[in-house]
Structure formats: C-alpha cells, structure tokens
C-alpha atoms as a PDB file:
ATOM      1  CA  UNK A   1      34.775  89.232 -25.195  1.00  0.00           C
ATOM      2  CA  UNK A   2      34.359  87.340 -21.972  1.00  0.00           C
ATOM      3  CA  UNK A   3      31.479  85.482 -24.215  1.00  0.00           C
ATOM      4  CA  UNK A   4      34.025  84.529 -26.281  1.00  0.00           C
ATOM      5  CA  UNK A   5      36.367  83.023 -23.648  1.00  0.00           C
ATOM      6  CA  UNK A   6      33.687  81.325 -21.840  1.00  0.00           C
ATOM      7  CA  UNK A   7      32.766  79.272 -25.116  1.00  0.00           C
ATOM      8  CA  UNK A   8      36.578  78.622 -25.887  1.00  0.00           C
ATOM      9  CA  UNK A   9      37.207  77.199 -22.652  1.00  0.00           C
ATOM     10  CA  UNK A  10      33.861  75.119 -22.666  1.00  0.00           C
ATOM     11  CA  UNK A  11      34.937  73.622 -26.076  1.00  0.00           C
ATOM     12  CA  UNK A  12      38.307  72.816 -24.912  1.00  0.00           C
ATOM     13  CA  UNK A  13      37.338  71.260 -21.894  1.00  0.00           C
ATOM     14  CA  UNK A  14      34.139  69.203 -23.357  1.00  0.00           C
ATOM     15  CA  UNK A  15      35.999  66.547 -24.549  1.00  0.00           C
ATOM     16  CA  UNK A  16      37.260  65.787 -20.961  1.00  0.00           C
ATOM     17  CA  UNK A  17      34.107  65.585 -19.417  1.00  0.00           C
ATOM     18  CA  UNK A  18      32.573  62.813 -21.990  1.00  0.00           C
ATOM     19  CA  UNK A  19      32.716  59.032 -20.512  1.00  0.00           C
ATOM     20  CA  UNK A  20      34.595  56.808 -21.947  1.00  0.00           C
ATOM     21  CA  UNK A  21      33.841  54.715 -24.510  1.00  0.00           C
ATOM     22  CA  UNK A  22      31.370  52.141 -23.096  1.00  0.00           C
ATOM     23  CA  UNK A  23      30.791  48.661 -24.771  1.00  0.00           C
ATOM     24  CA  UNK A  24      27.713  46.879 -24.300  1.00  0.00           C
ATOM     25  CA  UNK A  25      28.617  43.251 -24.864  1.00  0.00           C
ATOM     26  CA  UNK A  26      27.058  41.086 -27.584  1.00  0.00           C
ATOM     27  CA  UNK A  27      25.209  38.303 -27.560  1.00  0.00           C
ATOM     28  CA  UNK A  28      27.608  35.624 -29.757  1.00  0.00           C
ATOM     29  CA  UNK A  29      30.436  35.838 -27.200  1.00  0.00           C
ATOM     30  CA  UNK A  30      32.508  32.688 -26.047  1.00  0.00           C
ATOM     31  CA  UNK A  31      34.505  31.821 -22.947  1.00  0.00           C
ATOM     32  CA  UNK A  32      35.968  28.670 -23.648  1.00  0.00           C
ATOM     33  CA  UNK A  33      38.473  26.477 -21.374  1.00  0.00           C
ATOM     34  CA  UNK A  34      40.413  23.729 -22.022  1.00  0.00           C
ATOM     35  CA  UNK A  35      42.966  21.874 -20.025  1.00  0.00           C
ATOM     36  CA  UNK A  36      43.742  18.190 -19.155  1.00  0.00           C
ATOM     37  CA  UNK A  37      40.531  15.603 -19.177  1.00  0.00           C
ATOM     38  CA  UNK A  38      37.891  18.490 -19.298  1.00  0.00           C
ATOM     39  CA  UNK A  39      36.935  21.501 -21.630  1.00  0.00           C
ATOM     40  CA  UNK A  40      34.101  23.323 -22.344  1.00  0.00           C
ATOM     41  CA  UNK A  41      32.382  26.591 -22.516  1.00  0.00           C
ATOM     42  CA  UNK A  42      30.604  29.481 -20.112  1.00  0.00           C
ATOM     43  CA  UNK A  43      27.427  31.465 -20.999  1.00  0.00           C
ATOM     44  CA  UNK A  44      25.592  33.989 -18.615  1.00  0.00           C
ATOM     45  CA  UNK A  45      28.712  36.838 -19.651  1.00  0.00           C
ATOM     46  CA  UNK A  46      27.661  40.241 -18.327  1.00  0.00           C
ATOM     47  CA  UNK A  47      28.749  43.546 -16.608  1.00  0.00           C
ATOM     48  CA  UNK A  48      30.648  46.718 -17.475  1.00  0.00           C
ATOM     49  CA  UNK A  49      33.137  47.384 -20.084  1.00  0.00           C
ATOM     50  CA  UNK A  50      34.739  51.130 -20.963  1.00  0.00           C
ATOM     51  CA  UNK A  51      37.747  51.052 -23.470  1.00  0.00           C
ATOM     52  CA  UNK A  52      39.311  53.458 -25.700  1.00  0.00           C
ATOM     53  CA  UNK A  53      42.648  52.866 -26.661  1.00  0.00           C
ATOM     54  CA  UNK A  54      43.532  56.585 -26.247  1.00  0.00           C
ATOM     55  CA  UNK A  55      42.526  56.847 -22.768  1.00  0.00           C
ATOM     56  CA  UNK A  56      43.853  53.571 -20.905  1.00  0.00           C
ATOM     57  CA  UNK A  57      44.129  54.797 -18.077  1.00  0.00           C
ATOM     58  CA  UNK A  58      40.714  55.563 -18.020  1.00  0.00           C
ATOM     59  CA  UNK A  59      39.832  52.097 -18.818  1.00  0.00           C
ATOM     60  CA  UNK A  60      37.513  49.568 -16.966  1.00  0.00           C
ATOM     61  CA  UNK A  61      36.381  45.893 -17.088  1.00  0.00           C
ATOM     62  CA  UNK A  62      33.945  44.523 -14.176  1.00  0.00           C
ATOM     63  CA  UNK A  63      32.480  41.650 -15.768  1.00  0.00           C
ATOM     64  CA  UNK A  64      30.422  38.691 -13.925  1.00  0.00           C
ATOM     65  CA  UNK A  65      30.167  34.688 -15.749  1.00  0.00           C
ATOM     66  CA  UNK A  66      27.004  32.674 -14.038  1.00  0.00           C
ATOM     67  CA  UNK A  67      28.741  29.959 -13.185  1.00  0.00           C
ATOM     68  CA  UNK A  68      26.196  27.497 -13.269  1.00  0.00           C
ATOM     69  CA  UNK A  69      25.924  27.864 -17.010  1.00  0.00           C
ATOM     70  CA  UNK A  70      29.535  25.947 -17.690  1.00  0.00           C
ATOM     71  CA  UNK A  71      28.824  23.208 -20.337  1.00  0.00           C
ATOM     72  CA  UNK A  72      31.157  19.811 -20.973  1.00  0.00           C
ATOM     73  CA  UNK A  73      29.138  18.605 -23.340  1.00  0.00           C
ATOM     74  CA  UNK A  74      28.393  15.947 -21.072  1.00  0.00           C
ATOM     75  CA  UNK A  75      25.455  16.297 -18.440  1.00  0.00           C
ATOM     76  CA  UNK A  76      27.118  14.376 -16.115  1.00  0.00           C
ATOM     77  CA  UNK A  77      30.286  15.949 -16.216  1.00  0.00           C
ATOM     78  CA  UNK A  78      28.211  19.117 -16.120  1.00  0.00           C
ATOM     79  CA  UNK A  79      26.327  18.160 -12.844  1.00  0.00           C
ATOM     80  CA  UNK A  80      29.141  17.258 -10.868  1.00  0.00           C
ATOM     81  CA  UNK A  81      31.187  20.275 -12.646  1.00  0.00           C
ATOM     82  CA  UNK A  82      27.810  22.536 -10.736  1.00  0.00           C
ATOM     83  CA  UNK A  83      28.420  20.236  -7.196  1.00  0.00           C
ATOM     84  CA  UNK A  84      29.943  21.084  -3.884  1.00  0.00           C
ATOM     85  CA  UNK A  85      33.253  19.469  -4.853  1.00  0.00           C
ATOM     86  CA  UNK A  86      34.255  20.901  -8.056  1.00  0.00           C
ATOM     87  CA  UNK A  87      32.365  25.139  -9.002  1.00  0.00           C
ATOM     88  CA  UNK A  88      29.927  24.368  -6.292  1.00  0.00           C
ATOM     89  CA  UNK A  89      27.801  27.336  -7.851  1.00  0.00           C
ATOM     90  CA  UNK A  90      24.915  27.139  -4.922  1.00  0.00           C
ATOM     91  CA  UNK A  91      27.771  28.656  -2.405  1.00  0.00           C
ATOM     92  CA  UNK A  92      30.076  31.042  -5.210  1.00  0.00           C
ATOM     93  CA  UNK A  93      27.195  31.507  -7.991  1.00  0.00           C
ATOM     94  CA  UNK A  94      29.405  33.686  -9.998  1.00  0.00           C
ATOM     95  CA  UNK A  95      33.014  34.082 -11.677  1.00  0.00           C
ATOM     96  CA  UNK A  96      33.884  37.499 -11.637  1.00  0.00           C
ATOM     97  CA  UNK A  97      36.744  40.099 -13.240  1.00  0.00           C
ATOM     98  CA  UNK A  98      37.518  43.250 -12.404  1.00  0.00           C
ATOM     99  CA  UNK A  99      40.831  44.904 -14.061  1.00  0.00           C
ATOM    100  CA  UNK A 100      42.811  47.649 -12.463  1.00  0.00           C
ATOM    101  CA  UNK A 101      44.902  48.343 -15.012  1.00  0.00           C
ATOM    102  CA  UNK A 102      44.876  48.422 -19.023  1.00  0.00           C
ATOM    103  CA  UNK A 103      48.264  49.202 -20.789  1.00  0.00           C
ATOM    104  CA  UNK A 104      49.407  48.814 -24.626  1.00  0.00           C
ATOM    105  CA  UNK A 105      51.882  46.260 -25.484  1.00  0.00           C
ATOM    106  CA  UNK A 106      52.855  46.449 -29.367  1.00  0.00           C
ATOM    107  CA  UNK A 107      49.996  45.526 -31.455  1.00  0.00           C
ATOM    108  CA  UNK A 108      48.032  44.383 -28.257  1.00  0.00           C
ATOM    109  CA  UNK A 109      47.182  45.121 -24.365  1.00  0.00           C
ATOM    110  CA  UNK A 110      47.677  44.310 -21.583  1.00  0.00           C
ATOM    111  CA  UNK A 111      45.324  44.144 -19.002  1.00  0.00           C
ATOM    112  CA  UNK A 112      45.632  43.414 -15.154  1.00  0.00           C
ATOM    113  CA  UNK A 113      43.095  42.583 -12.217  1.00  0.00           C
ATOM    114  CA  UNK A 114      41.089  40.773  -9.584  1.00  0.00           C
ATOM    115  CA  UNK A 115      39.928  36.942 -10.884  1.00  0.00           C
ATOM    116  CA  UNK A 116      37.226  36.289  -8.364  1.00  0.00           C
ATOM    117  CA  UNK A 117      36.121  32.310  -8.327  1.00  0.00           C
ATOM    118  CA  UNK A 118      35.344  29.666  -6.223  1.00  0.00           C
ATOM    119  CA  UNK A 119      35.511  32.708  -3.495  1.00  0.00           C
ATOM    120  CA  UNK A 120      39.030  33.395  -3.975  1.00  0.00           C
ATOM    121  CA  UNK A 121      40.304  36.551  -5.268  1.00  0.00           C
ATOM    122  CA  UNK A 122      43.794  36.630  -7.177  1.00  0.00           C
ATOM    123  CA  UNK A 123      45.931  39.015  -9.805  1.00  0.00           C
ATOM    124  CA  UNK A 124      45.827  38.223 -13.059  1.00  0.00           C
ATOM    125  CA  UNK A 125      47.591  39.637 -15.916  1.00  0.00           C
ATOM    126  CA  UNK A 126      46.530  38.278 -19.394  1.00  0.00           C
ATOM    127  CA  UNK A 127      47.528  40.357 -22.930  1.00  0.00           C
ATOM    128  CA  UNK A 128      43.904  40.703 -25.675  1.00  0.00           C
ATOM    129  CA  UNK A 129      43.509  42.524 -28.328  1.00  0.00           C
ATOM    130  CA  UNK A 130      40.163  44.460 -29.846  1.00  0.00           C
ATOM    131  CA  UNK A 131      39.696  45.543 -33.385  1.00  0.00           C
ATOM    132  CA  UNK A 132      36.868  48.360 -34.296  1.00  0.00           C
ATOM    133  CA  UNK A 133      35.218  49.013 -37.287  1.00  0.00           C
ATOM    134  CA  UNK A 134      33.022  51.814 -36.503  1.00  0.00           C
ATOM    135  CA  UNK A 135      29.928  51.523 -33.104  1.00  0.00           C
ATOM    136  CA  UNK A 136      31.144  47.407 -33.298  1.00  0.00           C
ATOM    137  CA  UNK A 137      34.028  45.915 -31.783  1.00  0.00           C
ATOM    138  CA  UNK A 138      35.940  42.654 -30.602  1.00  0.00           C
ATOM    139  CA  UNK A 139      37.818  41.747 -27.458  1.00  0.00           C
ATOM    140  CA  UNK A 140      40.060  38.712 -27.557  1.00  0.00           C
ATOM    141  CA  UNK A 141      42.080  37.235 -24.918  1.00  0.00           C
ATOM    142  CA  UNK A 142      43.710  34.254 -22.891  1.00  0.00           C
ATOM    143  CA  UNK A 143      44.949  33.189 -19.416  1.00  0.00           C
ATOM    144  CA  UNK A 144      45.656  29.990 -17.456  1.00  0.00           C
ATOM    145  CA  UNK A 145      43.992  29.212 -14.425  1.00  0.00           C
ATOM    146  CA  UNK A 146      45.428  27.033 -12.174  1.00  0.00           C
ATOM    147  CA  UNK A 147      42.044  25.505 -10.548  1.00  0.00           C
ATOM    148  CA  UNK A 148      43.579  24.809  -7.074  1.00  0.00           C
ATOM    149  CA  UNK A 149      44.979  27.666  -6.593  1.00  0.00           C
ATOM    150  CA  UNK A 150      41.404  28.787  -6.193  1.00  0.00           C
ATOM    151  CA  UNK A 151      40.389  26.283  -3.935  1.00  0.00           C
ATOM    152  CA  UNK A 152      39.097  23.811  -6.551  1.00  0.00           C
ATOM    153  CA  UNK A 153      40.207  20.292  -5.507  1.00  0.00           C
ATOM    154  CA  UNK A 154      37.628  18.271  -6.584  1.00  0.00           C
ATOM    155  CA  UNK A 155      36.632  14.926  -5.684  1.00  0.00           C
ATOM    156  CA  UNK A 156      39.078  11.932  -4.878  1.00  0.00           C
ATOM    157  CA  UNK A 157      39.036  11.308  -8.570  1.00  0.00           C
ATOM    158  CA  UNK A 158      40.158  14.851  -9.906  1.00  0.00           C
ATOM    159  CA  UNK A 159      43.863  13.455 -10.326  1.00  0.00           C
ATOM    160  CA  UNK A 160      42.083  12.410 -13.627  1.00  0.00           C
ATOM    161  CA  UNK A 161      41.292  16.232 -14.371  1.00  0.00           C
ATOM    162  CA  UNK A 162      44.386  18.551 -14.940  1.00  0.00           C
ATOM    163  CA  UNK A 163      45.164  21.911 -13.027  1.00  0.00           C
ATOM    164  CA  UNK A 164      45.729  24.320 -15.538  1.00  0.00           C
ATOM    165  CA  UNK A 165      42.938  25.173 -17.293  1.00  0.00           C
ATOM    166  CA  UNK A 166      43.313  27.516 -20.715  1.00  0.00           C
ATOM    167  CA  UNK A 167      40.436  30.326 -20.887  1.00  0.00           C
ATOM    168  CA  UNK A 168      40.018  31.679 -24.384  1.00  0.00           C
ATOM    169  CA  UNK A 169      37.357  34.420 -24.437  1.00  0.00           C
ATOM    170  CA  UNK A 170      35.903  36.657 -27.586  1.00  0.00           C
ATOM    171  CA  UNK A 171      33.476  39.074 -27.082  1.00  0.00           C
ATOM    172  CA  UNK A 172      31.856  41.369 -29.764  1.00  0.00           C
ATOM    173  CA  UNK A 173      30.554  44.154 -28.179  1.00  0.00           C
ATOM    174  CA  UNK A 174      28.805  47.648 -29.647  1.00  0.00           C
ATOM    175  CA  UNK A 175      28.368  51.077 -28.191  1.00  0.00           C
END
C-alpha cells in the first residue's frame, strides 16, 4: 500500500520538477532597427530563453547581441556606428536583455525587463508573440529605443540621425 502512495505522489509531483521549456535559438534570426537617417540590422544573438505559455511565471529571457556586428549597409556608417562616439563596442562590447516578467495579453505577451546598452541599464516593456508547431517555434517582437537615453549622443553631426530607434526582432528557435 505505502508502494502505492509513494508512486502516486511521485507521478503527481513529476511534472513540477521538469524545467521549463528551453529554446535554443536558431540561426536565421533578425534584429532589425530603424529610425530617422539610419537602419540596419544586428547579428551575434545568443543566451538563454525558457517559455511555456502555461507557466509564465516561470518564464526567462537573458539574451546578449555582440554589438560590434551592427550592419548599415554602409562600411562607413558601420565604422563610426563601432567608434567611441556612437556603440563604442571596445568599452560596452555587448547589448544585453534580461526580462523579469512575462504575462499574456489577448492573443500576445507581454514581456518586461532590464535593456542593458551603451552601459546603461533601463525597464523596458515591449508586447511579442510566438507560434509553435511542434520542437520549433517563433518569437516576434518590437520596442523603441530612445538612443540618448542610453547615453548615445553621437558626434556633433548626430542631429542628422534621429533618437528613436524601432527594434523589430524574430527569432526561430527549437528545443
């Protein structure tokens, strides 16, 4: 009997103990921005996703963008994009996001956290969405950045370049 009670509670409590659905992120992602006089695209996405949409609060992004890997299109623009005055990726190498909170909002979620770049930390709060279809799936999102409110003034000319930059990410990932 106690056999019997031992197994019961084991199977009832199993699914507990299980992590959470981790996500290892594909290679075909994009992280696109756009904003006034520049636009481009990030590569060098990687880090830590766990998602299920039953268990938000269980959720957890920590994800890291090499920022010397933005990309204009131009190689100038991209050089002085790299430089001291604009990213200046040889002091703050990396962009980094890590949430602290995941809710559902209708059809979509919402998700909160820490936007690390250019060395300053601030909340964000952006909504995305993800569709499965079996081991595959698909984050998609957007938020503004405003670039000097992270410290990103750039040179005398960067009245040229707007401050609110549009970041449009999608990233397959698989388990």
């Amino acid at each position: 009997m106690i056999h019997y009670l031992l197994v019961t509670i084991g199977l009832l409590t199993f699914p507990t103990l299980l992590p959470q659905s981790q996500w290892q992120i594909g290679d075909d992602y994009t992280i696109e921005f756009s904003g006034s006089g520049a636009d481009g695209i990030f590569r060098g996405l990687s880090g830590t996703i766990v998602f299920d949409p039953d268990a938000l609060g269980q959720a957890r992004f920590d994800v890291t963008v090499d920022a010397s890997t933005i990309d204009t299109g131009n190689n100038t623009q991209n050089k002085h994009a790299r430089g001291d005055s604009w990213f200046d990726v040889e002091k703050y190498p990396n962009i980094q996001f890590r949430s602290s909170k995941v809710t559902a909002s209708g059809n979509q979620y919402q998700m909160t956290g820490t936007l690390t770049l250019h060395g300053t930390e601030k909340e964000i709060s952006f909504p995305f969405t993800f569709s499965q279809s079996g081991d595959s799936g698909v984050f998609e999102g957007s938020f503004t950045v405003d670039r000097e409110e992270y410290g990103i003034e750039g040179p005398f000319v960067s009245f040229m370049v707007g401050d609110d930059f549009t970041v449009s990410l999608k990233v397959p990932v698989k388990r």
